[in-house]
C-alpha atoms as a PDB file:
ATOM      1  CA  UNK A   1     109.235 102.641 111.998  1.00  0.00           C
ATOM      2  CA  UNK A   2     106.195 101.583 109.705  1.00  0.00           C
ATOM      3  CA  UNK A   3     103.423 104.715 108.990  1.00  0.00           C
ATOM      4  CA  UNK A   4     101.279 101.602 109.511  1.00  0.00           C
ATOM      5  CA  UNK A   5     100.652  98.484 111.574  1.00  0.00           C
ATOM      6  CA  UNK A   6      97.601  96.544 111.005  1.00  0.00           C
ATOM      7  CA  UNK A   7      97.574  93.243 113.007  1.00  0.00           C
ATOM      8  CA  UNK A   8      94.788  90.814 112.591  1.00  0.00           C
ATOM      9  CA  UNK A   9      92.214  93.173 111.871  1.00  0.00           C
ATOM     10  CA  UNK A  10      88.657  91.563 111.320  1.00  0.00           C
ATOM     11  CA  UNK A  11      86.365  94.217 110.095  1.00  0.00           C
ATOM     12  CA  UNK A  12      82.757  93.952 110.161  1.00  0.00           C
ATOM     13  CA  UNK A  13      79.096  95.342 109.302  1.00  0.00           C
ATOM     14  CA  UNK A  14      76.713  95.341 111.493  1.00  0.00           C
ATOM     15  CA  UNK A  15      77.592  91.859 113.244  1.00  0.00           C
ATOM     16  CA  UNK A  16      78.882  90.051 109.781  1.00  0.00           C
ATOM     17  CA  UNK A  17      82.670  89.718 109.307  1.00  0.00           C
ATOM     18  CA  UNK A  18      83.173  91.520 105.945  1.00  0.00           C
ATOM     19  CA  UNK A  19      86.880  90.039 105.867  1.00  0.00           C
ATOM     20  CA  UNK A  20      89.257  87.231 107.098  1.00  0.00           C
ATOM     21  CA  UNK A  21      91.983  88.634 109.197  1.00  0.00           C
ATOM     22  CA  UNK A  22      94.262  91.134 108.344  1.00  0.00           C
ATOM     23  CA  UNK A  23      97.888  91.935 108.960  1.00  0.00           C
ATOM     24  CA  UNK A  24     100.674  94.571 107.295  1.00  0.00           C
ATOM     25  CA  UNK A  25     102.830  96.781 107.726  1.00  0.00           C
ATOM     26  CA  UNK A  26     103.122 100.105 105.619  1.00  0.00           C
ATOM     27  CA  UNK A  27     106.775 102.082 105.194  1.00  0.00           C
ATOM     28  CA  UNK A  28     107.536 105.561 104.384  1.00  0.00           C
ATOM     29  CA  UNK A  29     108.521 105.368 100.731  1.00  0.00           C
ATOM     30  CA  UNK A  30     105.961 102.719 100.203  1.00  0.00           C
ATOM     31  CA  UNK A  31     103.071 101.858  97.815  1.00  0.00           C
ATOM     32  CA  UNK A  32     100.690  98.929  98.805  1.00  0.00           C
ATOM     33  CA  UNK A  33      97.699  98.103  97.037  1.00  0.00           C
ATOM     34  CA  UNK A  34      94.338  97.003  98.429  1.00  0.00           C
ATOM     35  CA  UNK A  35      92.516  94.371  96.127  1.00  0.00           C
ATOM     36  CA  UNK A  36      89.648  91.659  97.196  1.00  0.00           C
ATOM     37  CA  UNK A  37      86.188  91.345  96.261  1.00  0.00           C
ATOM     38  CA  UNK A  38      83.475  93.906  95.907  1.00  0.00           C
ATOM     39  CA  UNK A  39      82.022  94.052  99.629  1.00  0.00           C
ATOM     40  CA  UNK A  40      84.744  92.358 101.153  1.00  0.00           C
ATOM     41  CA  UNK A  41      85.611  95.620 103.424  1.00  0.00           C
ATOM     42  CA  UNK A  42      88.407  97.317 101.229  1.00  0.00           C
ATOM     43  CA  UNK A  43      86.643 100.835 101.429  1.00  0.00           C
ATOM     44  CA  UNK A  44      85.930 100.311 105.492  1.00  0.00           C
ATOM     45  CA  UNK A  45      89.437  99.243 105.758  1.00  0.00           C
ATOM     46  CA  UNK A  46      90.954 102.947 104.006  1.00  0.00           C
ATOM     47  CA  UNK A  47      88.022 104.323 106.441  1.00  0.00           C
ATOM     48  CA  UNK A  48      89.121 102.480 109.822  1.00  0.00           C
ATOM     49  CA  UNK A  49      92.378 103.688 108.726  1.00  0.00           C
ATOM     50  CA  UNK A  50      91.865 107.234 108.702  1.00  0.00           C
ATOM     51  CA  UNK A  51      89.475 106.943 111.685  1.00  0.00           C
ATOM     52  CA  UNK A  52      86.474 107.631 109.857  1.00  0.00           C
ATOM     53  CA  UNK A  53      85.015 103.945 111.154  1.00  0.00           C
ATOM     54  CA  UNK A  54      84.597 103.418 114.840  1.00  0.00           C
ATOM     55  CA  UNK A  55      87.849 100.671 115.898  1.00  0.00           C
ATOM     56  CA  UNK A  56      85.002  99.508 118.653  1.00  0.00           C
ATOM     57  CA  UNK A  57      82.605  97.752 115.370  1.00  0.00           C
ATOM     58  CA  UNK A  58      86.578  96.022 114.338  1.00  0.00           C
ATOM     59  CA  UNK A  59      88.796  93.290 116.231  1.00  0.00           C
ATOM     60  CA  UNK A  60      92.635  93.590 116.193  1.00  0.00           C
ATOM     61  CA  UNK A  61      94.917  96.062 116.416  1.00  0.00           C
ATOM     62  CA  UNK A  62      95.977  99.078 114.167  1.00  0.00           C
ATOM     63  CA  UNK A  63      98.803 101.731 114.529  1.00  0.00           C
ATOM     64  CA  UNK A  64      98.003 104.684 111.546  1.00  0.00           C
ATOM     65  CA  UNK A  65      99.449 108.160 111.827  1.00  0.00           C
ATOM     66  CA  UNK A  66      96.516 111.196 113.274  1.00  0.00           C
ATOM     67  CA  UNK A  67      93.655 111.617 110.971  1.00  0.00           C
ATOM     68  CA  UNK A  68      95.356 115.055 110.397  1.00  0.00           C
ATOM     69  CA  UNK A  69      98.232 113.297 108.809  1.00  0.00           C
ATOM     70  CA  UNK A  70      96.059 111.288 106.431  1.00  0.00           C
ATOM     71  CA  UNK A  71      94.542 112.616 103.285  1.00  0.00           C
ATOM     72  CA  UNK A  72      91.461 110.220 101.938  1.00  0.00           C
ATOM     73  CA  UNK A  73      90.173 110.032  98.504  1.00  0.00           C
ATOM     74  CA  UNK A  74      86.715 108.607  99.040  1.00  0.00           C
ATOM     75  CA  UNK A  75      85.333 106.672  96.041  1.00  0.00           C
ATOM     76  CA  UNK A  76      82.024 108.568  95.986  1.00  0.00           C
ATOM     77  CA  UNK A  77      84.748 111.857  95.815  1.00  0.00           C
ATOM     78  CA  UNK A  78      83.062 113.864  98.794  1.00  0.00           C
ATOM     79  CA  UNK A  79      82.644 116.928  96.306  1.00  0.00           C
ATOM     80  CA  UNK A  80      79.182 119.508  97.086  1.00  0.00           C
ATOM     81  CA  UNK A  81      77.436 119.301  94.240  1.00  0.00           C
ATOM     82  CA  UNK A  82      76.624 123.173  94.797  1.00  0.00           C
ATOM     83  CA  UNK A  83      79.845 124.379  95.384  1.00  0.00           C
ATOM     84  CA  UNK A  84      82.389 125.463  92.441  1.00  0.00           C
ATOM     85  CA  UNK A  85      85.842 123.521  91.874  1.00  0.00           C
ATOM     86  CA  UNK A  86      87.538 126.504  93.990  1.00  0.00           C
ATOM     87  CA  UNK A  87      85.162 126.094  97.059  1.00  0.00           C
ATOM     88  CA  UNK A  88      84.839 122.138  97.052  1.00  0.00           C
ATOM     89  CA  UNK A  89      89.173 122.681  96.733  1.00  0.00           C
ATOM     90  CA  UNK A  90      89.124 124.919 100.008  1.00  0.00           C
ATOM     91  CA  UNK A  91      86.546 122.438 101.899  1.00  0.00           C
ATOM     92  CA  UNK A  92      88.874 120.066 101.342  1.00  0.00           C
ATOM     93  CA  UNK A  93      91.984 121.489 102.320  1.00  0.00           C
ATOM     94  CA  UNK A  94      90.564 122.260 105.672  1.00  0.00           C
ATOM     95  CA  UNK A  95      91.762 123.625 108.413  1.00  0.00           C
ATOM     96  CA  UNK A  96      94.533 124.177 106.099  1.00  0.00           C
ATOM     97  CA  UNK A  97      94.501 127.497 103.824  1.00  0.00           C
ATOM     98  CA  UNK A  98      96.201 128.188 100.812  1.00  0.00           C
ATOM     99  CA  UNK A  99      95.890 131.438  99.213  1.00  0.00           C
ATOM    100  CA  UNK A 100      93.980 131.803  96.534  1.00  0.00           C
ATOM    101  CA  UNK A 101      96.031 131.839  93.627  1.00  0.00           C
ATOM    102  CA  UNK A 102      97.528 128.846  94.835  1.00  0.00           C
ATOM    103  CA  UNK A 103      94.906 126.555  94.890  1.00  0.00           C
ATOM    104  CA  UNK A 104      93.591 128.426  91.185  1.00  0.00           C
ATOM    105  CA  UNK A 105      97.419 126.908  90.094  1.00  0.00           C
ATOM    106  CA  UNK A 106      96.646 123.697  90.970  1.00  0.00           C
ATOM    107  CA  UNK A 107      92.746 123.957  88.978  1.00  0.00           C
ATOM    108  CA  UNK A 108      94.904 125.172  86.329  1.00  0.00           C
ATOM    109  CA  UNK A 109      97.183 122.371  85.959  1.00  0.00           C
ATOM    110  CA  UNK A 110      93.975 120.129  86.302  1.00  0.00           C
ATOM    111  CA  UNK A 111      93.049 121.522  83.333  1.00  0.00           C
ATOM    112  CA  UNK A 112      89.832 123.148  84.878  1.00  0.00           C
ATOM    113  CA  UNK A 113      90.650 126.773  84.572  1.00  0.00           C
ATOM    114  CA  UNK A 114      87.160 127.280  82.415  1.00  0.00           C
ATOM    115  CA  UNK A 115      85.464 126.047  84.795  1.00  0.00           C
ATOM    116  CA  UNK A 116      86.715 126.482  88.297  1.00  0.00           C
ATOM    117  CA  UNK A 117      83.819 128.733  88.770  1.00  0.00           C
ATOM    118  CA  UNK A 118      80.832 126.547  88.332  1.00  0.00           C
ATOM    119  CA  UNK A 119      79.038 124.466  90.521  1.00  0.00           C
ATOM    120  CA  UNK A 120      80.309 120.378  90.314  1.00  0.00           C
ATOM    121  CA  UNK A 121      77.217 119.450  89.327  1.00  0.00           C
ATOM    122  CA  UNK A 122      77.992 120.624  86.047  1.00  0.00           C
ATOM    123  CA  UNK A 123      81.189 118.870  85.498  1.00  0.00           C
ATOM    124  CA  UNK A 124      81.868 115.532  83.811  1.00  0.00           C
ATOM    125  CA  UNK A 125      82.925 112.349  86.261  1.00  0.00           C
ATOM    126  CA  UNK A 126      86.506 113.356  85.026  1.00  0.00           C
ATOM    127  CA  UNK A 127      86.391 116.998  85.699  1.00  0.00           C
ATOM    128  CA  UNK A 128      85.607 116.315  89.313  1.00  0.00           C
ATOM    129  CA  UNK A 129      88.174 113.678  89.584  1.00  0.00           C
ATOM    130  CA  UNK A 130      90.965 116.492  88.636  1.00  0.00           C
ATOM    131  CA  UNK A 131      89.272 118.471  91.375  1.00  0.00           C
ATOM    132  CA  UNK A 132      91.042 116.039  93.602  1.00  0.00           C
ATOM    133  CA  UNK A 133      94.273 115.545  91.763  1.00  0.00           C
ATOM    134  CA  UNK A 134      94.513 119.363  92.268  1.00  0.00           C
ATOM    135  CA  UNK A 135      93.958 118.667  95.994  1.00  0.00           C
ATOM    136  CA  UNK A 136      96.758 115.775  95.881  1.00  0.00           C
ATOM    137  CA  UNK A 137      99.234 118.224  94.258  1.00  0.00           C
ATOM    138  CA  UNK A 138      98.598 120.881  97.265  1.00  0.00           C
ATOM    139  CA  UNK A 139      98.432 117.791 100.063  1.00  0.00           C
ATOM    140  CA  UNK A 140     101.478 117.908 102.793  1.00  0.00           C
ATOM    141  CA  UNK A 141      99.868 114.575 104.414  1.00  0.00           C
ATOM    142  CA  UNK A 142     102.036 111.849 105.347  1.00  0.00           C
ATOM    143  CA  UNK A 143      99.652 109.345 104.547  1.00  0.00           C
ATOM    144  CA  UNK A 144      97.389 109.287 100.752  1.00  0.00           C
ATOM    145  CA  UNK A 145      94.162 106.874 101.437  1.00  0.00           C
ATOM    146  CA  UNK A 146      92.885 106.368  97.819  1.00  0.00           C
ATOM    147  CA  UNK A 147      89.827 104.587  96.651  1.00  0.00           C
ATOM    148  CA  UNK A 148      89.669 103.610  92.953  1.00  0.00           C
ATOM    149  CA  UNK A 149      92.112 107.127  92.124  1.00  0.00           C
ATOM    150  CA  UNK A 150      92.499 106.350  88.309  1.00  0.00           C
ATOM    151  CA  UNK A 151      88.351 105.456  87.429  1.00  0.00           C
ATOM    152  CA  UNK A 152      87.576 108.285  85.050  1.00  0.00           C
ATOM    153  CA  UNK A 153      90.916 109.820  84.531  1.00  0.00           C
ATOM    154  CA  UNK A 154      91.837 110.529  81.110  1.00  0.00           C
ATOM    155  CA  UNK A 155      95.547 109.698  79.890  1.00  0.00           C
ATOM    156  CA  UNK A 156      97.232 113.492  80.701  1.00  0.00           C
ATOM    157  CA  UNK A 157      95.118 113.377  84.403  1.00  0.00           C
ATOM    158  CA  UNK A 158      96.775 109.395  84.737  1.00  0.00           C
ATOM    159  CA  UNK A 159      99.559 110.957  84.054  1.00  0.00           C
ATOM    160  CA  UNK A 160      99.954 113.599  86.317  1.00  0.00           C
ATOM    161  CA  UNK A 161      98.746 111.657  89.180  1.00  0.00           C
ATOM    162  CA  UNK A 162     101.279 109.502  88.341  1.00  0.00           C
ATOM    163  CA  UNK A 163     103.720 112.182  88.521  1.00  0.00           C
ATOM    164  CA  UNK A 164     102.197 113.169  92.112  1.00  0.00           C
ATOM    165  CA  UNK A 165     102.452 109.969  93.620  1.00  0.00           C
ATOM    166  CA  UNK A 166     106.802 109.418  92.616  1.00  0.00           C
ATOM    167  CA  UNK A 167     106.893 112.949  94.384  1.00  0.00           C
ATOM    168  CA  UNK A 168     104.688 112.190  96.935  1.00  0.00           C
ATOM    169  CA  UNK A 169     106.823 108.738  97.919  1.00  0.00           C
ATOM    170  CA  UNK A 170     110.686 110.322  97.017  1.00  0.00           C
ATOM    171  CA  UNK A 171     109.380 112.860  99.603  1.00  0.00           C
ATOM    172  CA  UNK A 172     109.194 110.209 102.729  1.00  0.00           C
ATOM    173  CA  UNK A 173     105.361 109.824 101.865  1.00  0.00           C
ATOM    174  CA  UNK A 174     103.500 106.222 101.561  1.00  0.00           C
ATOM    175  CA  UNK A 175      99.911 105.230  99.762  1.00  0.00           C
ATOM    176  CA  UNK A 176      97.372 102.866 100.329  1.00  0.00           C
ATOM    177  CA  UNK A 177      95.696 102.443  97.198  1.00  0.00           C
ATOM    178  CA  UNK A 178      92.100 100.027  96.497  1.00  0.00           C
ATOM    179  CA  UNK A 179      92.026  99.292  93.395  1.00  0.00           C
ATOM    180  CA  UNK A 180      91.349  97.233  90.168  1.00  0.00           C
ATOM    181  CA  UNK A 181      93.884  98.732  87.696  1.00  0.00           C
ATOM    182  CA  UNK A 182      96.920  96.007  86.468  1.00  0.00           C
ATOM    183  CA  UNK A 183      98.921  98.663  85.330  1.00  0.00           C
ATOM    184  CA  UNK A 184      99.568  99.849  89.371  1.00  0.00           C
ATOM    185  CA  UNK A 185     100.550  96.523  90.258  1.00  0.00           C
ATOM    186  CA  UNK A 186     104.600  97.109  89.724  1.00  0.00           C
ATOM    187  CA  UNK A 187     103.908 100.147  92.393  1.00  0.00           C
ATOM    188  CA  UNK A 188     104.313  97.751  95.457  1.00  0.00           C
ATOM    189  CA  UNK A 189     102.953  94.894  97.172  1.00  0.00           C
ATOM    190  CA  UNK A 190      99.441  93.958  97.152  1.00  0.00           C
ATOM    191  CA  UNK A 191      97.218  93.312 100.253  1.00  0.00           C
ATOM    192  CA  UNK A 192      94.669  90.636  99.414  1.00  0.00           C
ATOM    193  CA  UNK A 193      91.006  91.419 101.850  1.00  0.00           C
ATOM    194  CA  UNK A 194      89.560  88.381 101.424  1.00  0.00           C
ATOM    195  CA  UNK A 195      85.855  87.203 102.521  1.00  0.00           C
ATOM    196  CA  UNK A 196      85.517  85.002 104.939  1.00  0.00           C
ATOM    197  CA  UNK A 197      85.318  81.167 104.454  1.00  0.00           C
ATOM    198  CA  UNK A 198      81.667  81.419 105.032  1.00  0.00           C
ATOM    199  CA  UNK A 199      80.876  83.411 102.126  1.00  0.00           C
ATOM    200  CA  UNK A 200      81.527  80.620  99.823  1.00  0.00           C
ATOM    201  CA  UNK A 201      79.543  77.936 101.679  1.00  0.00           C
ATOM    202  CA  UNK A 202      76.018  76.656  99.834  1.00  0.00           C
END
């Protein structure tokens, strides 16, 4: 039984068709990655997936586990600028809660244990993206939405996500990944969101 069903899912903004339609299906095990043109709908496709975009603004049909079930890595992060690594890791976690020295394990194995305790704002584009591996690492969701994972990683951080996603997979888990990045194409299939006909008329 597939984690996901799209079938002939039009998405739009506003009233314009950001895509042609779309249809795949998504197995347990499974890596597919999301590529297209910027503003072709990749990121509202991740976010009708997860139920974060109204299905009423999108034709067709989609079957995607609970939003519960789903963990989504936004590509503008979601992290409070005020908040320290620890507090933006809790927020995230919600309603789930860890104790504490597990979720300090996982900063640690970001490589963020001098600096768990200051505010994101004060962290390089990097730092904050290891914020998030830590939150993969901790994540028992079925389902891993990611948006652009690897901008900003370093080679150990590539790495280790790396590392997260074989376990996350082996482990009856499946990904949906946008991105840009060659070197993920021997992960899976691709899924090609392309613009309508329209946007290449004169």
């Amino acid at each position: 039984m597939p984690l996901i069903r799209v079938n002939d899912l039009v998405l739009y903004r506003g009233e314009r068709a950001l895509c042609q339609a779309l249809s795949f299906e998504l197995l347990a095990g499974e890596v597919k990655l999301i590529k297209g043109r910027n503003g072709s709908g990749k990121s509202t496709l991740l976010r009708r997936l997860c139920g974060l975009s109204d299905a009423a603004n999108h034709q067709g049909t989609v079957q995607a586990p609970a939003a519960s079930e789903c963990l989504y890595w936004a590509h503008d992060l979601g992290l409070k600028a005020a908040f320290t690594a620890v507090e933006n890791l809790h927020v995230l976690l919600l309603p789930k809660t860890l104790p504490p020295t597990q979720t300090q394990a996982a900063l640690h194995k970001a490589g963020l244990q001098e600096r768990m305790h200051l505010p994101v704002q004060y962290l390089s584009a990097g730092q904050k993206r290891r914020i998030l591996l830590a939150r993969l690492a901790l994540s028992r969701h079925k389902l891993w939405l990611l948006d652009e994972v690897s901008t900003a990683l370093d080679d150990h951080a590539s790495e280790w996500f790396n590392e997260l996603l074989r376990d996350h997979l082996s482990s009856g888990g499946a990904a949906l990944m946008v991105t840009h990045e060659r070197h993920f194409d021997a992960l899976g299939e691709s899924v090609y969101v392309q613009p309508p006909p329209t946007w290449d008329t004169p």
